[in-house]
Protein backbone atom coordinates (compact mmCIF):
# COMPACT_ATOMS: atom_id res chain seq x y z
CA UNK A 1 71.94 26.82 58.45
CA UNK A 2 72.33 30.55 59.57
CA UNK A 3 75.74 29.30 61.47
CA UNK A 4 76.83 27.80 58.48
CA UNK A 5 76.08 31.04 56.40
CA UNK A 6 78.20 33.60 59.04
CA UNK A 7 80.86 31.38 59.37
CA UNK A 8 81.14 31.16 55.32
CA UNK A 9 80.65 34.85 55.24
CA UNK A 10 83.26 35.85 57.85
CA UNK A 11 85.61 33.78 56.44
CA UNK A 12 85.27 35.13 53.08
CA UNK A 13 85.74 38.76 54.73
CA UNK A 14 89.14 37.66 56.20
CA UNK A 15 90.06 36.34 52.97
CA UNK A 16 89.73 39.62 51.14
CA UNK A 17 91.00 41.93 54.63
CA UNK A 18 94.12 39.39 54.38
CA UNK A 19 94.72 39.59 50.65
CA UNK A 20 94.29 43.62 50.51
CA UNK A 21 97.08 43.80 53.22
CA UNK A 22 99.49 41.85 51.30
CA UNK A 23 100.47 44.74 49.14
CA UNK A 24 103.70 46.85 50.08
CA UNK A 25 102.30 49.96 50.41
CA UNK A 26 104.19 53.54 51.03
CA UNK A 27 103.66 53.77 55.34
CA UNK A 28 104.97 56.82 55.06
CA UNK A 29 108.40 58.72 53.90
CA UNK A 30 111.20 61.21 55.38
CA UNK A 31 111.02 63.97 53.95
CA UNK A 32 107.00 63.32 54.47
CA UNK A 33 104.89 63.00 51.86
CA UNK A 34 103.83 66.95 50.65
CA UNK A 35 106.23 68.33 53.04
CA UNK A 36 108.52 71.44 53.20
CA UNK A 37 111.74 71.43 54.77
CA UNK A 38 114.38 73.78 55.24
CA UNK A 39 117.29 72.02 54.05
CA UNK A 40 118.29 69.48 52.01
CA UNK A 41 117.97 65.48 53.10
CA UNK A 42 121.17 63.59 51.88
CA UNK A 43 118.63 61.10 50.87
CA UNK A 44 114.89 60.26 50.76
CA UNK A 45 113.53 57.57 52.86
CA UNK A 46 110.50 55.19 51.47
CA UNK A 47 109.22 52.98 54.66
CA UNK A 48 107.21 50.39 52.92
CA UNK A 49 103.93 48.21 54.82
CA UNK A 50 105.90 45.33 53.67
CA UNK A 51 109.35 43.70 52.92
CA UNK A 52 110.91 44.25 49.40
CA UNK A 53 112.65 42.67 46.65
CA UNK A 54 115.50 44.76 46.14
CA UNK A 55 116.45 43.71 42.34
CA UNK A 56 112.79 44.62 41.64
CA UNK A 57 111.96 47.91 43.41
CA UNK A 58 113.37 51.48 42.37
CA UNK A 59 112.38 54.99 42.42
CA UNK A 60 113.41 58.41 41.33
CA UNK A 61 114.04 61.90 42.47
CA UNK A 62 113.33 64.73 39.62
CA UNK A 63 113.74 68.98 40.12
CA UNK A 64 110.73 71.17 39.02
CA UNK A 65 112.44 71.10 35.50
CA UNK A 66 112.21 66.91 35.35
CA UNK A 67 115.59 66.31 35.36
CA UNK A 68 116.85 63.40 37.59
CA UNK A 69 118.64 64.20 40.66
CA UNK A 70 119.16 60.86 42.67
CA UNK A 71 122.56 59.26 42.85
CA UNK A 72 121.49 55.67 43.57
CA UNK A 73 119.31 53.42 45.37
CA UNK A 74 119.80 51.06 48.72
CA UNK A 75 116.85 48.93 50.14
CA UNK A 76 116.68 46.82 53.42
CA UNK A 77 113.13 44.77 54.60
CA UNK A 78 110.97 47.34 54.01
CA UNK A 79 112.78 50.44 53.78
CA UNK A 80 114.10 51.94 50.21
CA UNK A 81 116.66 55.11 50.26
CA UNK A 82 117.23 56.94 47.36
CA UNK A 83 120.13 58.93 47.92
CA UNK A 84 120.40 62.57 46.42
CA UNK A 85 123.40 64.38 47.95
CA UNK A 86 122.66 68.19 48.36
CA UNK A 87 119.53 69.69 46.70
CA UNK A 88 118.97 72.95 45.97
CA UNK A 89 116.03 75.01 47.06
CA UNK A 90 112.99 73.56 44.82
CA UNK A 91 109.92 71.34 44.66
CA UNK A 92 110.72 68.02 44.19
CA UNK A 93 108.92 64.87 42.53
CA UNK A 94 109.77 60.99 44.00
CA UNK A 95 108.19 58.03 42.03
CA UNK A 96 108.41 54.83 43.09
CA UNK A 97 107.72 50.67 42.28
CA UNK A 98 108.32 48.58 44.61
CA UNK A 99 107.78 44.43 44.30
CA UNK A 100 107.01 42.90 47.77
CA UNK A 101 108.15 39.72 48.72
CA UNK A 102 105.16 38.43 48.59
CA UNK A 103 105.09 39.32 44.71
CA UNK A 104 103.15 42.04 44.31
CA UNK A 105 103.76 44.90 42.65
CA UNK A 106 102.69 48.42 43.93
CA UNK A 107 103.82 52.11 42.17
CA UNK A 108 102.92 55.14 43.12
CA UNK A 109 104.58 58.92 43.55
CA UNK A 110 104.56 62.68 45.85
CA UNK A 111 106.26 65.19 46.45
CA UNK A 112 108.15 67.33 48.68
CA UNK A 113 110.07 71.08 48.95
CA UNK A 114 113.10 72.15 50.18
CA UNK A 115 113.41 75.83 51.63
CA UNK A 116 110.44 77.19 50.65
């Protein structure tokens, strides 16, 4: 009977281990999360835990002042771009959603500076 109980109870570990992975989460992003660097990126780089849907995942670049200052999106397996040209000196918010292709949906946002 005790058998019976750790097997039921491991399995029902790996179940939830498994289904908490399954989210595309942010890994990590270029400029890094909180960051300052010392010029400006001719994009921002989003590497996801997991592969995206492209039609369904989007994010945004905004100035100190909130207005938008991305140009455009491109994403590839698990990696989302959002392109923003030259950006002046500044702190700098990125918000993101992202659907993986495993149909989940994940959000979240950070920021970064340039220059300062």
């Amino acid at each position: 009977m005790n058998k019976l109980c750790t097997i039921a109870v491991t399995a029902a570990l790996l179940a939830i281990t498994t289904s908490a992975n399954a989210h595309a989460q942010l890994d990590h992003s270029v400029p890094a999360v909180g960051s300052t660097v010392a010029s400006s990126p001719s994009d921002v780089a989003l590497y996801f835990t997991e592969k995206l849907e492209p039609k369904f995942s989007g994010g945004e670049v905004r100035n100190a002042a909130g207005a938008r200052v991305d140009k455009g999106k491109s994403v590839s397996g698990s990696v989302m771009q959002l392109s923003v040209g030259g950006l002046a000196p500044g702190t700098y918010s990125v918000t993101w959603h992202v659907l993986s292709v495993d149909t989940h949906k994940t959000q979240g946002s950070f920021s970064f500076s340039v220059g300062k």
